[in-house]
Protein backbone atom coordinates (compact mmCIF):
# COMPACT_ATOMS: atom_id res chain seq x y z
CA UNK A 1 0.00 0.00 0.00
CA UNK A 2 2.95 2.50 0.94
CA UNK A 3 4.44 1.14 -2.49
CA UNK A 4 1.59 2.25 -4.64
CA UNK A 5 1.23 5.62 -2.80
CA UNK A 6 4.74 6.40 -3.61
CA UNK A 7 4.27 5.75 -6.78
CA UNK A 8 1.58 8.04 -7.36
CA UNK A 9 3.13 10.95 -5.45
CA UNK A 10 6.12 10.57 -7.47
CA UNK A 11 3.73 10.49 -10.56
CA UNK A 12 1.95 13.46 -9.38
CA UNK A 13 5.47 15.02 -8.91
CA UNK A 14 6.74 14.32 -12.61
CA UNK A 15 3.28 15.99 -14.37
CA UNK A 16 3.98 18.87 -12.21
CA UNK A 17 7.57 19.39 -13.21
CA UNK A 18 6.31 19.64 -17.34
CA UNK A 19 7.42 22.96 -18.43
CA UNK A 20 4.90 25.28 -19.56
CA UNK A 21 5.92 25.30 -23.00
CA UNK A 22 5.12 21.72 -23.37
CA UNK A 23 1.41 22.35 -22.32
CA UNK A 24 1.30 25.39 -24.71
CA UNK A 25 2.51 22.99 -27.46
CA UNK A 26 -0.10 20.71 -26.68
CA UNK A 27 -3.20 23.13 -26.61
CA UNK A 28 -5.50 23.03 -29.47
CA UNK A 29 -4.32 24.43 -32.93
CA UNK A 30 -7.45 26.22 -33.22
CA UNK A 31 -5.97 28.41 -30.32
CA UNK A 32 -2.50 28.72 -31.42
CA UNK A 33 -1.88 32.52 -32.36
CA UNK A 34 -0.70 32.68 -36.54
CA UNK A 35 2.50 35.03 -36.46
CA UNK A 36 2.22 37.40 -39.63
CA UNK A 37 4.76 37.31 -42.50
CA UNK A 38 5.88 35.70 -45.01
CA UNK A 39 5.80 31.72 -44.85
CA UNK A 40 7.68 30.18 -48.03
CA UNK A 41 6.95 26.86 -48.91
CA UNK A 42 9.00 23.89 -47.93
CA UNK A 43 10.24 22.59 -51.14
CA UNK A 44 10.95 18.82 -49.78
CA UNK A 45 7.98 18.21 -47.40
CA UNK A 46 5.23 19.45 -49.79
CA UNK A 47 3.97 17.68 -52.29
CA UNK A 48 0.24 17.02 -54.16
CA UNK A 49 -0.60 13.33 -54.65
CA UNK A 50 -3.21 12.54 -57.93
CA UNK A 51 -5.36 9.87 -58.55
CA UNK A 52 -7.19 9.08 -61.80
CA UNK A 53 -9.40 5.87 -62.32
CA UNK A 54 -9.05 3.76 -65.43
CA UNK A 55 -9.79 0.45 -67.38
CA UNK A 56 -6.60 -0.54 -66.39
CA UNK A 57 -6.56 0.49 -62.55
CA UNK A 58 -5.28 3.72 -61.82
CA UNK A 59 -3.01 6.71 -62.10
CA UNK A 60 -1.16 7.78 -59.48
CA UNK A 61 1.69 10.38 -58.83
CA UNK A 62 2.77 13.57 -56.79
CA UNK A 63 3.28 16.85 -58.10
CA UNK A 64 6.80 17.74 -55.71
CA UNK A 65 9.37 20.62 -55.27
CA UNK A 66 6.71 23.44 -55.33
CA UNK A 67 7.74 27.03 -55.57
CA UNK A 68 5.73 29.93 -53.51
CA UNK A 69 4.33 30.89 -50.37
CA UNK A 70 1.73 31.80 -47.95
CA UNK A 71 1.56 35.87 -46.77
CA UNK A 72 -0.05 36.17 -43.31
CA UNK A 73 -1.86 39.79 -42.94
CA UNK A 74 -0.87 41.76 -40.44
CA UNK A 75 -3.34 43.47 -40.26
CA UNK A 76 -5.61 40.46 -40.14
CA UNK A 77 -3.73 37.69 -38.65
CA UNK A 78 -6.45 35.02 -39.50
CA UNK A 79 -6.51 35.89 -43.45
CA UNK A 80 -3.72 34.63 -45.72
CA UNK A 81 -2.90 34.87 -48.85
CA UNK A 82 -1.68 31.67 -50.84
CA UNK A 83 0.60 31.02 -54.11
CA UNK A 84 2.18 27.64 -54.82
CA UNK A 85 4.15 26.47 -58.32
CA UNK A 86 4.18 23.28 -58.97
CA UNK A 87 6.74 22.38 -61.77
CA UNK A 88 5.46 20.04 -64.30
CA UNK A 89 9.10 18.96 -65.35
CA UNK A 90 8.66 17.23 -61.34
CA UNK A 91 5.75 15.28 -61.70
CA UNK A 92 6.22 11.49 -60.99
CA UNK A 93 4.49 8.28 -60.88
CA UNK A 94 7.55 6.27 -60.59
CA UNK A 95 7.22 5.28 -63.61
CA UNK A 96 9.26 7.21 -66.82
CA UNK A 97 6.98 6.10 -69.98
CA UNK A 98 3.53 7.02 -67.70
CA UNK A 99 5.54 10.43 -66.58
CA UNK A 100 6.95 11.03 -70.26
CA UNK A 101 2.68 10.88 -70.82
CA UNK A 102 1.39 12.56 -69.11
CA UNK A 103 4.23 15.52 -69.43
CA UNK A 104 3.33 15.32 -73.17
CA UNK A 105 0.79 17.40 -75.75
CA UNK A 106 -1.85 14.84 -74.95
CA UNK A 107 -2.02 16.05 -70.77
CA UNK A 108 -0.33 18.62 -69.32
CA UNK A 109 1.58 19.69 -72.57
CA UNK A 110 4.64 20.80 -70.27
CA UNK A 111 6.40 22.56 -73.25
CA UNK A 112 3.89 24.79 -73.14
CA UNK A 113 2.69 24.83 -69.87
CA UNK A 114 5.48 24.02 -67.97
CA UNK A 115 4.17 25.02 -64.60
CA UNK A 116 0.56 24.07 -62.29
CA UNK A 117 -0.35 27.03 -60.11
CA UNK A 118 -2.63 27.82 -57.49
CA UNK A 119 -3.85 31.18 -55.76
CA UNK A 120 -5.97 32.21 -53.18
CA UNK A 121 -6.29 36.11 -52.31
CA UNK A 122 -8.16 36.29 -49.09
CA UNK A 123 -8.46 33.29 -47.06
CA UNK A 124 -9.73 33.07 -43.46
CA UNK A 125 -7.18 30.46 -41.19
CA UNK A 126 -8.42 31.64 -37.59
CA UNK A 127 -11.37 29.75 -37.35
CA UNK A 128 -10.61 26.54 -35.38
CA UNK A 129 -8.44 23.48 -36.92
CA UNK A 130 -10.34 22.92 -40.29
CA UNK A 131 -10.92 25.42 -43.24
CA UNK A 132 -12.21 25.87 -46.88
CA UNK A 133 -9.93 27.24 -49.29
CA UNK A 134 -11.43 29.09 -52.35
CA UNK A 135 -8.76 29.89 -55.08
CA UNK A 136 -8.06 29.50 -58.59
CA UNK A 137 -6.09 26.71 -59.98
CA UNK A 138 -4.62 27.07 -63.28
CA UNK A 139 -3.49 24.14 -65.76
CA UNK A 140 -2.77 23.48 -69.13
CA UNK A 141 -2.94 27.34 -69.96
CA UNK A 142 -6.96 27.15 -68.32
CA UNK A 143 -8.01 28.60 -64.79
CA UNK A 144 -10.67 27.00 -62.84
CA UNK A 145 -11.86 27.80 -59.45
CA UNK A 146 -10.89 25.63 -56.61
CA UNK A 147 -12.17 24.74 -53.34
CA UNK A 148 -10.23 22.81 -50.67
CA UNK A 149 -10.83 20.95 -47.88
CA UNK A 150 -7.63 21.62 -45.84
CA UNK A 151 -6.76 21.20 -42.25
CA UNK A 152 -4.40 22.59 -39.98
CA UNK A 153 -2.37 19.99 -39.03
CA UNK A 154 0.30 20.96 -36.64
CA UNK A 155 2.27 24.50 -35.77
CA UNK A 156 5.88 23.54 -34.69
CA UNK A 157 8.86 25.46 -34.27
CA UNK A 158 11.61 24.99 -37.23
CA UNK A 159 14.22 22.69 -35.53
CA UNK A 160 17.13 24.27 -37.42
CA UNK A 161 15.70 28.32 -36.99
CA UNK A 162 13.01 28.24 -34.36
CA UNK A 163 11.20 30.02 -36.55
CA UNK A 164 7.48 28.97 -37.13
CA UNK A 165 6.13 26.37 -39.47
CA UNK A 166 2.71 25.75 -40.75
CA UNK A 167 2.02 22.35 -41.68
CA UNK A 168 -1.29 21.61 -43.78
CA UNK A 169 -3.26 18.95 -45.14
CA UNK A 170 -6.07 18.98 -47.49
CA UNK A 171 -8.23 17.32 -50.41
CA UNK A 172 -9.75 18.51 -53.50
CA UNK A 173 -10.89 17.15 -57.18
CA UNK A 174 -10.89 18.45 -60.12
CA UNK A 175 -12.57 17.09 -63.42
CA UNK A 176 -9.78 17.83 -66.21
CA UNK A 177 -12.00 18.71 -69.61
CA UNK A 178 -12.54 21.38 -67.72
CA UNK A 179 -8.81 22.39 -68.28
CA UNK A 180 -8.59 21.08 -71.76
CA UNK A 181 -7.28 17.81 -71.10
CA UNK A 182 -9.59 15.50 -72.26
CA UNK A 183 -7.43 12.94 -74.09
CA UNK A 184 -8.26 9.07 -73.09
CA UNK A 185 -11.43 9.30 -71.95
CA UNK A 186 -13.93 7.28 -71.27
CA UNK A 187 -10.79 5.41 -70.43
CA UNK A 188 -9.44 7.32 -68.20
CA UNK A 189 -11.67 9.38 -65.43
CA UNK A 190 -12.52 12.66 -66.14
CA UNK A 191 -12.43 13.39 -62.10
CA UNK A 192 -9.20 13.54 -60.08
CA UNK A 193 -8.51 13.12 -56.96
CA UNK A 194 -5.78 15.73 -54.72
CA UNK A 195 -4.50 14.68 -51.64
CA UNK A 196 -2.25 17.55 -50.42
CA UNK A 197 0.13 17.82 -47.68
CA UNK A 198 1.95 21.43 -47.32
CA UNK A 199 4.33 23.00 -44.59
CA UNK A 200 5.65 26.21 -44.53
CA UNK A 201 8.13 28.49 -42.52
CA UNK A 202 8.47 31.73 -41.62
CA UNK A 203 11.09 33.67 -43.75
């Protein structure tokens, strides 16, 4: 009996010791206060997986090594203002004839369009852990409006800087006619599916 009451004052004496920062880490992200600035995108951790039905199963690969940033108002620290590159010269599917492909004049056309963007002007981030993102994604020399379903996933400190990072996760579709890519269908789904994980740090 002594045994087990030791234990639990010793238990009792170890929560107590956890520094405040810890707890702050570990309150809800809808709380966490967004620092204004400039975030820039993190080239290596963010990338856009796509999926495609077919006949033939699927298509699958990421869109990586994105270009851009996300610009927290300062005068509005819960609005933000988004801009992300995606080069089409990086898209992979781990396989070089599919990514030869689909880089070619019957998809993405990448000699001409060498680039996937995405903007979004005026987007509210203060309003708990989950969010809607309205923006316009252009492809294949068409722009479309966007909506995602994104969610804040974590705010951690940048182990090398200290400096803030964002990290995001999200999901959207997009039917591609709609962007003049067309090519293989019925064969291949119009729809496509985004599964998007982004971080960013403060500049």
């Amino acid at each position: 009996m002594m045994f087990r009451r030791s234990r639990a004052l010793a238990l009792l004496g170890v929560l107590a010791s956890v520094p405040a920062s810890f707890a702050a880490q570990a309150a809800p992200l809808s709380a966490a206060r967004f620092q204004p600035g400039h975030y820039a995108v993190d080239t290596v951790q963010t990338r856009v997986h796509f999926q495609a039905k077919s006949l033939f199963g699927a298509y699958r690969g990421d869109f990586v090594e994105p270009m851009g940033a996300v610009a927290i108002d300062p005068q509005r620290g819960d609005h933000a203002a988004i801009d992300i590159r995606f080069p089409i010269g990086k898209l992979t599917t781990g396989d070089a004839s599919t990514d030869s492909m689909l880089k070619g004049s019957s998809f993405f056309d990448m000699d001409h369009y060498p680039e996937v963007r995405f903007v979004a002007s005026d987007t509210a981030i203060g309003n708990g852990d989950t969010l809607r993102i309205d923006g316009k994604l252009t492809m294949h020399g068409q722009t479309r409006p966007i909506a995602i379903a994104a969610r804040l996933a974590g705010i951690s400190p940048d182990p090398a800087t200290g400096r803030p990072r964002l990290h995001f996760t999200g999901q959207a579709n997009v039917r591609r006619s709609q962007f003049g890519m067309g090519f293989g269908r019925p064969f291949v789904s119009n729809r496509v599916y985004l599964d998007i994980d982004a971080t960013f740090t403060q500049d």
